[in-house]
PDB file of N, CA and C in Angstrom:
ATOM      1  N   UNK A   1     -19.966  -3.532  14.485  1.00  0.00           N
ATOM      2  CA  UNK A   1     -20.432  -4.442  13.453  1.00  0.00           C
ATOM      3  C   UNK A   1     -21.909  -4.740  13.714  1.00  0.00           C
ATOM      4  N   UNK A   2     -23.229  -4.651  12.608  1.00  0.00           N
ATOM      5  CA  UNK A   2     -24.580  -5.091  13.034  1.00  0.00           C
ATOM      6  C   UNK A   2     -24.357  -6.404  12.850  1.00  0.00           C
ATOM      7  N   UNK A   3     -25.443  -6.467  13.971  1.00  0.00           N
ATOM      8  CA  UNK A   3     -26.379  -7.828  13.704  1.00  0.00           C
ATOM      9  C   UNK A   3     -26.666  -8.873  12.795  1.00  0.00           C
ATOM     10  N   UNK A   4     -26.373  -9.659  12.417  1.00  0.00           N
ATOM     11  CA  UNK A   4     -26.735 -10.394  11.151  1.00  0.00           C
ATOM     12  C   UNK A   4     -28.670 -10.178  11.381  1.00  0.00           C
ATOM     13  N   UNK A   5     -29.431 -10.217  12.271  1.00  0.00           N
ATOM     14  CA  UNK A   5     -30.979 -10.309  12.563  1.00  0.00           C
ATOM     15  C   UNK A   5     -30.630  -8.816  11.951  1.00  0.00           C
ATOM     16  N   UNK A   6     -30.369  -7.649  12.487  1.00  0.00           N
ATOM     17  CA  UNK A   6     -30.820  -6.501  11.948  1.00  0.00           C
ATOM     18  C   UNK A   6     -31.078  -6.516  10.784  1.00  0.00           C
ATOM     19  N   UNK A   7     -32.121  -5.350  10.068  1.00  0.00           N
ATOM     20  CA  UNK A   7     -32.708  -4.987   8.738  1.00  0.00           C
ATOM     21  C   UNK A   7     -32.131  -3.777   8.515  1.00  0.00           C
ATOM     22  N   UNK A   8     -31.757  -3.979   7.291  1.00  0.00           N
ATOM     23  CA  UNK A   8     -31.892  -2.055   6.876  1.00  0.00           C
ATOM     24  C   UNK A   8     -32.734  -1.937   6.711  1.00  0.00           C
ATOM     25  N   UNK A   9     -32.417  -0.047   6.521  1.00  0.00           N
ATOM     26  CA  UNK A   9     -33.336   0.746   7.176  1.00  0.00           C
ATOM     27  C   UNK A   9     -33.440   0.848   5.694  1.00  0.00           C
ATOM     28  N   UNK A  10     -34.546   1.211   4.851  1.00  0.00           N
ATOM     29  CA  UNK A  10     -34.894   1.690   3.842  1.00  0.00           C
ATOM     30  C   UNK A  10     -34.689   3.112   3.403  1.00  0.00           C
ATOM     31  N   UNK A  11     -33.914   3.229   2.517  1.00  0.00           N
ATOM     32  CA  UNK A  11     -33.117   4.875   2.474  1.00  0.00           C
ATOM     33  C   UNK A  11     -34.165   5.731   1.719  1.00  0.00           C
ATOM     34  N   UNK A  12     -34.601   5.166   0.986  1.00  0.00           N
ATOM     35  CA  UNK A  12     -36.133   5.931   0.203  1.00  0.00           C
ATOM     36  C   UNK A  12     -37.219   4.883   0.079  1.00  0.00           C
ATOM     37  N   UNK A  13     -38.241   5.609  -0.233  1.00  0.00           N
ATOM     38  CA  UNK A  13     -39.637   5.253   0.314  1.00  0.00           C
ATOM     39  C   UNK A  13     -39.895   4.428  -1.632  1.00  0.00           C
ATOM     40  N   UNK A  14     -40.535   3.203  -1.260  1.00  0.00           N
ATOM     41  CA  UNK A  14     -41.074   2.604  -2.725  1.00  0.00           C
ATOM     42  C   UNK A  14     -42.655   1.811  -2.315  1.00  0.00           C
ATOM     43  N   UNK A  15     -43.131   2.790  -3.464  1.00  0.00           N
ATOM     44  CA  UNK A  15     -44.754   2.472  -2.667  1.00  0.00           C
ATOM     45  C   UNK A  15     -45.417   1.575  -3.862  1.00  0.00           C
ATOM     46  N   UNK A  16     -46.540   0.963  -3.834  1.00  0.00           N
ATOM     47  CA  UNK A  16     -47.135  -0.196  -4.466  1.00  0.00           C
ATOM     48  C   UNK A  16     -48.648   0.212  -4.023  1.00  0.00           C
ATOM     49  N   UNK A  17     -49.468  -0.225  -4.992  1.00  0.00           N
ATOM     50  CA  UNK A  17     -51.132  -0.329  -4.886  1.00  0.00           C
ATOM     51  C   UNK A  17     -51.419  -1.842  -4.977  1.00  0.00           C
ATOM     52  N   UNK A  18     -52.256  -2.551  -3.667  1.00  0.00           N
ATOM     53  CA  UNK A  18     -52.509  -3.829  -3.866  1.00  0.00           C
ATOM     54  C   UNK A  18     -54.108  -3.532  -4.251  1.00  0.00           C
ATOM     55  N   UNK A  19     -54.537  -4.578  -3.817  1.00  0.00           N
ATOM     56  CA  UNK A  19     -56.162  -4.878  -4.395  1.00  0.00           C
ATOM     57  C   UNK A  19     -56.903  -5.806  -2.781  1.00  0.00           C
ATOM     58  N   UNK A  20     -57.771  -5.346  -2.752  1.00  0.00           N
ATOM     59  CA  UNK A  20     -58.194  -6.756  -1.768  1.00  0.00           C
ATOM     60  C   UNK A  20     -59.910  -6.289  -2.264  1.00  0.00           C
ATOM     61  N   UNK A  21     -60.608  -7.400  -2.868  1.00  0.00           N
ATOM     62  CA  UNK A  21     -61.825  -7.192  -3.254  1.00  0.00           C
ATOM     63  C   UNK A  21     -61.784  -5.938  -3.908  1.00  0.00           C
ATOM     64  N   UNK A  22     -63.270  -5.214  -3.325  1.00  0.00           N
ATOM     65  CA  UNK A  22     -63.224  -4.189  -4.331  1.00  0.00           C
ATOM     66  C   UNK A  22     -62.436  -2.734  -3.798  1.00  0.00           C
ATOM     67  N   UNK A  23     -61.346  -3.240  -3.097  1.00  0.00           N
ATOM     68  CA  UNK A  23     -60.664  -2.111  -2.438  1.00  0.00           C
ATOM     69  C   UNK A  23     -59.386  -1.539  -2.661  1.00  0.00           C
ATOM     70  N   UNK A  24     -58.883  -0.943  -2.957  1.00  0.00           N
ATOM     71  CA  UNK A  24     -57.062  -0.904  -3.412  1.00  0.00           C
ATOM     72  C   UNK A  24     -56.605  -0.118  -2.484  1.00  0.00           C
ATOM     73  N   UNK A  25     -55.378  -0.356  -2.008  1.00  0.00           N
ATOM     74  CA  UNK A  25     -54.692   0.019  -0.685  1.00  0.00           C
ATOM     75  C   UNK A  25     -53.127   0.589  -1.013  1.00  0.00           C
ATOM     76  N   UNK A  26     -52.918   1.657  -1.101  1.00  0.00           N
ATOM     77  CA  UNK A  26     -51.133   1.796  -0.991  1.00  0.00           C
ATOM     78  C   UNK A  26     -50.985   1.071  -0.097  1.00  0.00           C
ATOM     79  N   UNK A  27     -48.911   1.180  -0.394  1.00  0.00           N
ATOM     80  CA  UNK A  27     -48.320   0.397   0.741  1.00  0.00           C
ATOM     81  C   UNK A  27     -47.184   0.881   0.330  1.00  0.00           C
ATOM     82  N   UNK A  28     -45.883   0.951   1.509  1.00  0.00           N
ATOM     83  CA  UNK A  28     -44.771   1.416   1.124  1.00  0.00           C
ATOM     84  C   UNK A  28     -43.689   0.467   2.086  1.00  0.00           C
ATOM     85  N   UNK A  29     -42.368   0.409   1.146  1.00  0.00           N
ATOM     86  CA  UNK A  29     -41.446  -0.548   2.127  1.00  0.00           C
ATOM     87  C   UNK A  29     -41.091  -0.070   3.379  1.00  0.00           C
ATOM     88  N   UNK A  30     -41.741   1.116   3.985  1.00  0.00           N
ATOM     89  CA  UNK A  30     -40.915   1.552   5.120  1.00  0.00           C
ATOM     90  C   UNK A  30     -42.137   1.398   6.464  1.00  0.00           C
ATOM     91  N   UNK A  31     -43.216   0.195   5.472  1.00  0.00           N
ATOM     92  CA  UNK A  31     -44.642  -0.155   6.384  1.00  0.00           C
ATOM     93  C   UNK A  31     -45.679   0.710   6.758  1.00  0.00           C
ATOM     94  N   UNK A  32     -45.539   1.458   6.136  1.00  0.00           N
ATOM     95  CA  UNK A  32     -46.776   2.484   5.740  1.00  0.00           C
ATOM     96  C   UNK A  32     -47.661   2.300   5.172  1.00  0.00           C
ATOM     97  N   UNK A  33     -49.193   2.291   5.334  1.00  0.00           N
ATOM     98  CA  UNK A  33     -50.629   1.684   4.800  1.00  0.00           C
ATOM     99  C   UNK A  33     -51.195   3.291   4.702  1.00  0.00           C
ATOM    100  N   UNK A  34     -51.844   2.904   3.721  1.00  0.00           N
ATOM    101  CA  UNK A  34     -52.622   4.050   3.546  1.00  0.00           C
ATOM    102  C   UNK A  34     -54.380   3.441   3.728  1.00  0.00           C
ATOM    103  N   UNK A  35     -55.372   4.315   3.534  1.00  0.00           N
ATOM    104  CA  UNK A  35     -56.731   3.673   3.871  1.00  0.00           C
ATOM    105  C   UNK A  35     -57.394   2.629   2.502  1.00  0.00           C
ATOM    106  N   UNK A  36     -58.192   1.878   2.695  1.00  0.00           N
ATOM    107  CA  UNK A  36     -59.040   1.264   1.683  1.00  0.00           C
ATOM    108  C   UNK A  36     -59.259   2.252   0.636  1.00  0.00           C
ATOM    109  N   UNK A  37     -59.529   2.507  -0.229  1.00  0.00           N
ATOM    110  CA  UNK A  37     -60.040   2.890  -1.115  1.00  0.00           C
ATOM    111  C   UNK A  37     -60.997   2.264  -2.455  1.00  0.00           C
ATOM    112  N   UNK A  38     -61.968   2.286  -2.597  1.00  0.00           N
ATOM    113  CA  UNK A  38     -62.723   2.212  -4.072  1.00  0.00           C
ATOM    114  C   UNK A  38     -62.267   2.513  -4.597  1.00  0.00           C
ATOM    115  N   UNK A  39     -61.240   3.672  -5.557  1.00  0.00           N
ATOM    116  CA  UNK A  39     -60.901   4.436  -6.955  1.00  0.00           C
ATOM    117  C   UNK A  39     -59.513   4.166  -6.505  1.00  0.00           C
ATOM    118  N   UNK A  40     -58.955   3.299  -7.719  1.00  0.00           N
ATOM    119  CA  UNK A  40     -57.625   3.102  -7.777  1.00  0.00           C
ATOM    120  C   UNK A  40     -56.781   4.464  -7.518  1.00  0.00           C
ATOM    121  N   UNK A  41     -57.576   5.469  -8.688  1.00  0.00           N
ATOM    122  CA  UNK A  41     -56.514   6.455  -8.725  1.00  0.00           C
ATOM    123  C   UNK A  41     -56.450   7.419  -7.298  1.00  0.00           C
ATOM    124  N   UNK A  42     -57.382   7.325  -6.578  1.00  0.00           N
ATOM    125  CA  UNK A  42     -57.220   8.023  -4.569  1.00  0.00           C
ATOM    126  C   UNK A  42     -56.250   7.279  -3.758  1.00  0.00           C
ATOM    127  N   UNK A  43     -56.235   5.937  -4.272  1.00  0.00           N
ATOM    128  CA  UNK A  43     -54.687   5.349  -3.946  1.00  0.00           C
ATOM    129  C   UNK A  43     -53.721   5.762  -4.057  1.00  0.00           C
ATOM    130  N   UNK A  44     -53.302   5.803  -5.463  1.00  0.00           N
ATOM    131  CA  UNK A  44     -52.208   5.827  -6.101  1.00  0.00           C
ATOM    132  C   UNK A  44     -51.836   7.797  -5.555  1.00  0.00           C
ATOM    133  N   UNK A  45     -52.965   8.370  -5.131  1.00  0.00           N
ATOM    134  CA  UNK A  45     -52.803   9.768  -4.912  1.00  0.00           C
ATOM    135  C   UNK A  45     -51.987   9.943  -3.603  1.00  0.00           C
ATOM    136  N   UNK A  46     -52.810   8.821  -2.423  1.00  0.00           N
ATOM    137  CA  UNK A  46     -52.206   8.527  -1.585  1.00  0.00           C
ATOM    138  C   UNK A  46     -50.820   8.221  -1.384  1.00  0.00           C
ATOM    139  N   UNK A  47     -50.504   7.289  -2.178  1.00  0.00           N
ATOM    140  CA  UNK A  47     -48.739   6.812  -2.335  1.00  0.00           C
ATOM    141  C   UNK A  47     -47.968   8.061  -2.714  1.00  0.00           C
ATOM    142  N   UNK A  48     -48.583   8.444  -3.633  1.00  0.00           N
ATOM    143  CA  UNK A  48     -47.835   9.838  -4.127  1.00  0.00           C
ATOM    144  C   UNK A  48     -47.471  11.309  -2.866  1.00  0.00           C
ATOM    145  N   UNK A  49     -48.541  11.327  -2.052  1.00  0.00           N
ATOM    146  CA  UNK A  49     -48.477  12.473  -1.194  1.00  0.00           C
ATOM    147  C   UNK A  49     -47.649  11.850  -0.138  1.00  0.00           C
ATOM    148  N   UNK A  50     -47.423   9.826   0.008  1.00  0.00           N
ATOM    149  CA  UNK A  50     -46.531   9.821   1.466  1.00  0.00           C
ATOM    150  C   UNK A  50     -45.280   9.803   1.183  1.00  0.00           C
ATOM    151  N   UNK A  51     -45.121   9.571  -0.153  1.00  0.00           N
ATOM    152  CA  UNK A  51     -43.869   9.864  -0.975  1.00  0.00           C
ATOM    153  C   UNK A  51     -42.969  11.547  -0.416  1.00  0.00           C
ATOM    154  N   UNK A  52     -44.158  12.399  -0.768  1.00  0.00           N
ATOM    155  CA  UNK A  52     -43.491  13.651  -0.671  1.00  0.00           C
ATOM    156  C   UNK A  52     -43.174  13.971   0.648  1.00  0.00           C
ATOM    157  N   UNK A  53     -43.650  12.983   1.805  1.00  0.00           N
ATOM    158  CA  UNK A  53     -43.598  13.650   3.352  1.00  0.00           C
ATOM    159  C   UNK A  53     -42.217  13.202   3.617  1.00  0.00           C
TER     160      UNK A  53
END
């Protein structure tokens, strides 16, 4: 029987673009950061390629 403290484990990856100033950042529930970026869409390229790994 787990833990009531244990987390699941995230069975697939769900990624998000935040903002901080003039920077936009993937992010994914399984705590994966991707780098700063200027151009939303090199983000969103980002989320997309950690998707496929």
């Amino acid at each position: 029987m787990p833990h009531q403290d244990d987390e699941p484990t995230p069975t697939h990856h769900t990624t998000t673009t935040t903002e901080q100033g003039p920077f936009c950042m993937a992010r994914c529930t399984c705590g994966w950061r991707g780098p700063a970026r200027r151009a939303r869409s090199q983000a969103r390229k980002d989320a997309q390629n950690h998707t496929l790994e």
